[in-house]
C-alpha atoms as a PDB file:
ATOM      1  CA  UNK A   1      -5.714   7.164  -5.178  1.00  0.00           C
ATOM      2  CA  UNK A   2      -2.354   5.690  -4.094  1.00  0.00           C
ATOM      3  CA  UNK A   3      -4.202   3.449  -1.650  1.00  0.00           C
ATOM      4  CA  UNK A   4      -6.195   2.311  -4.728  1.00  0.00           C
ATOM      5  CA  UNK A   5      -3.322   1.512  -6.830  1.00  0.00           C
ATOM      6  CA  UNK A   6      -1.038  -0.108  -3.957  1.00  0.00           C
ATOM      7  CA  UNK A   7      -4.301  -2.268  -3.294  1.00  0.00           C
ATOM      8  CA  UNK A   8      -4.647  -3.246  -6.930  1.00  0.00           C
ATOM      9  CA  UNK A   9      -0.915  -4.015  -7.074  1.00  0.00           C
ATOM     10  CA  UNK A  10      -1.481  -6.512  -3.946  1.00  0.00           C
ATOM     11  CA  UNK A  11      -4.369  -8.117  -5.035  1.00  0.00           C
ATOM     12  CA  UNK A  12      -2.131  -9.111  -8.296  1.00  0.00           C
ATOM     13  CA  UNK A  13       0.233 -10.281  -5.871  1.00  0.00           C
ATOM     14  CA  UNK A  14      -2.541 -12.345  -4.478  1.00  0.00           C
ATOM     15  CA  UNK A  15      -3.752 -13.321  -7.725  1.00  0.00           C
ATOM     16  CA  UNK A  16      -0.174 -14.130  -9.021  1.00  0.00           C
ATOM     17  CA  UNK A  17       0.555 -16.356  -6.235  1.00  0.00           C
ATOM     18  CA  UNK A  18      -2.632 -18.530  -6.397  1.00  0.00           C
ATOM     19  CA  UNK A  19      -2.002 -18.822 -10.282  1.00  0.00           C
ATOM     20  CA  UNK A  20       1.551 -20.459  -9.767  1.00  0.00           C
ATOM     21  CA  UNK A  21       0.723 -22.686  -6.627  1.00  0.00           C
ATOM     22  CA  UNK A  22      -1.759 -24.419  -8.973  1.00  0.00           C
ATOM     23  CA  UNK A  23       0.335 -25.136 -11.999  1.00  0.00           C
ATOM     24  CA  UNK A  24       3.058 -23.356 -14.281  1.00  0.00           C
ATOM     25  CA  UNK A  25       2.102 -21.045 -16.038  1.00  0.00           C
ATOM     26  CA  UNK A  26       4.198 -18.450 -18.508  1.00  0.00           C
ATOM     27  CA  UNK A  27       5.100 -14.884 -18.439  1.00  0.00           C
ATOM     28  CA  UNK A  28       2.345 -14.387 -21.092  1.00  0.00           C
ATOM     29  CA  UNK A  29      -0.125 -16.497 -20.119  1.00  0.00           C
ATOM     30  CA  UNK A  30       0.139 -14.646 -16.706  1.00  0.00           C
ATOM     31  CA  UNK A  31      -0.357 -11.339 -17.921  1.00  0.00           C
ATOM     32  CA  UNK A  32      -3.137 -12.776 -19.803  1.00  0.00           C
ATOM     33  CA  UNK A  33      -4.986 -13.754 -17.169  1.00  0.00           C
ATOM     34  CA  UNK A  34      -3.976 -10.639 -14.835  1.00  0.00           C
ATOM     35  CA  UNK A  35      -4.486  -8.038 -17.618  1.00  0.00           C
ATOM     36  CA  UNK A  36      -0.722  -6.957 -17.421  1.00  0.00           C
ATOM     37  CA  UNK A  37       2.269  -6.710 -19.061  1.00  0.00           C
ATOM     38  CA  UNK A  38       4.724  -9.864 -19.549  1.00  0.00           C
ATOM     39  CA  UNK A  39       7.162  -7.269 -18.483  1.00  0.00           C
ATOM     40  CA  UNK A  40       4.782  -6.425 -15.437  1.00  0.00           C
ATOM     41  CA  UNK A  41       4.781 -10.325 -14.191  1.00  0.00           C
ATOM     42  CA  UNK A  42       8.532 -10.113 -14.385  1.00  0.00           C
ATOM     43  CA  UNK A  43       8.453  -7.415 -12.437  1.00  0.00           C
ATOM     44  CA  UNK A  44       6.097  -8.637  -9.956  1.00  0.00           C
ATOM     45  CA  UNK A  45       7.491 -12.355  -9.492  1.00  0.00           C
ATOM     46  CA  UNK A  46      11.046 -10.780  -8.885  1.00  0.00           C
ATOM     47  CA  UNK A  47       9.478  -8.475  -6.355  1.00  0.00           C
ATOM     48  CA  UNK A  48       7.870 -11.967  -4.955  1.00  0.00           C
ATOM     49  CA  UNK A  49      11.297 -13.870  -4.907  1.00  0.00           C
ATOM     50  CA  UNK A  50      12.822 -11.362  -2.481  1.00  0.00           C
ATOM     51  CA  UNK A  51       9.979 -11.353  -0.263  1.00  0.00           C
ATOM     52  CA  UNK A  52      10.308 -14.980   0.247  1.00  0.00           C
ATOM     53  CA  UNK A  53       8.332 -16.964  -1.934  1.00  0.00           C
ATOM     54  CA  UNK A  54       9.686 -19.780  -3.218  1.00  0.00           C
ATOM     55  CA  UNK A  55       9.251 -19.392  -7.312  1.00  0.00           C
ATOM     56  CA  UNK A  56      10.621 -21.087  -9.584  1.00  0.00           C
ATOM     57  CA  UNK A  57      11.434 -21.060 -13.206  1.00  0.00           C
ATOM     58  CA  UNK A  58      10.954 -24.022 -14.984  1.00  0.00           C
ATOM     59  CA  UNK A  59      11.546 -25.266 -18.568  1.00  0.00           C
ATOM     60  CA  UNK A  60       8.394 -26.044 -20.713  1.00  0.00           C
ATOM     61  CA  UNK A  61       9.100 -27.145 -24.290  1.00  0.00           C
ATOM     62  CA  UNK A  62      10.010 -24.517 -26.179  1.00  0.00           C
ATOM     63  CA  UNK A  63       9.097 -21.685 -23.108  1.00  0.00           C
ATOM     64  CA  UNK A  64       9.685 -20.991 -19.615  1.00  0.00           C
ATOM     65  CA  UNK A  65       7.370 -20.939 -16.862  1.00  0.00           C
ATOM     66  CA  UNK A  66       7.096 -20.044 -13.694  1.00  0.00           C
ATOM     67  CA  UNK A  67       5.376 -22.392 -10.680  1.00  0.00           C
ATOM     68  CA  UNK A  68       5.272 -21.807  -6.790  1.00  0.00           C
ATOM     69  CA  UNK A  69       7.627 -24.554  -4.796  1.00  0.00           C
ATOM     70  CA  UNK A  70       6.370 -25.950  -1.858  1.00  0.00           C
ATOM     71  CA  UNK A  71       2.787 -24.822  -2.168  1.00  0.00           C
ATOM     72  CA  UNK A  72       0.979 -21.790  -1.111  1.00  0.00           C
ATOM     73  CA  UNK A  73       2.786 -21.863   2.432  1.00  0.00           C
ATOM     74  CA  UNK A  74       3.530 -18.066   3.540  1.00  0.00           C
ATOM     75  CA  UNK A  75       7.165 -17.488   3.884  1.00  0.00           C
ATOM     76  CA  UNK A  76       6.694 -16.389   7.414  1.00  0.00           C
ATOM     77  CA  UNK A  77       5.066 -20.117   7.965  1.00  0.00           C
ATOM     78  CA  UNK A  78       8.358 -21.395   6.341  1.00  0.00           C
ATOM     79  CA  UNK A  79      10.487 -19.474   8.842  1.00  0.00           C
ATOM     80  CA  UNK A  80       8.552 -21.030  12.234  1.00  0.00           C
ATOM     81  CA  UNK A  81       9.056 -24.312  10.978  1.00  0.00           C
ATOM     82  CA  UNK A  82      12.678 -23.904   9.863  1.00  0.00           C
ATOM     83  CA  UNK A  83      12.338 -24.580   5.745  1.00  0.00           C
ATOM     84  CA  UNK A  84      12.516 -22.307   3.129  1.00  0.00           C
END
């Protein structure tokens, strides 16, 4: 069962990541499209940013979004090549 959930939790992760390299997208429309909690994708992009991904927040109209910097590049990639 905890297996189960920490694989569900990773495949968000996944998910989350794919969403954001594409486009920017917000805190709802995230959890929207993930079945979560805005709260949740705060949660879960935080957790993101200090494993090394580059997201960003960004300003759109009247919300905020977030996007992926750089593309879909692994942060261990980044490291080998010297960029962040």
């Amino acid at each position: 069962m905890r297996y189960d959930r920490g694989l569900a939790i990773s495949r968000r992760h996944e998910e989350l990541l794919n969403l954001v390299s594409s486009g920017a997208y917000s805190s709802d429309a995230l959890a929207k499209k993930l079945g979560v909690s805005p709260p949740t994708i705060y949660r879960d992009v935080l957790f993101l940013k200090r494993q090394g991904h580059p997201i960003e927040s960004v300003r759109l109209s009247a919300k905020w979004a977030y996007r992926l910097v750089g593309g879909n590049e692994s942060p261990s990639n980044r490291k080998r090549r010297g960029t962040r």
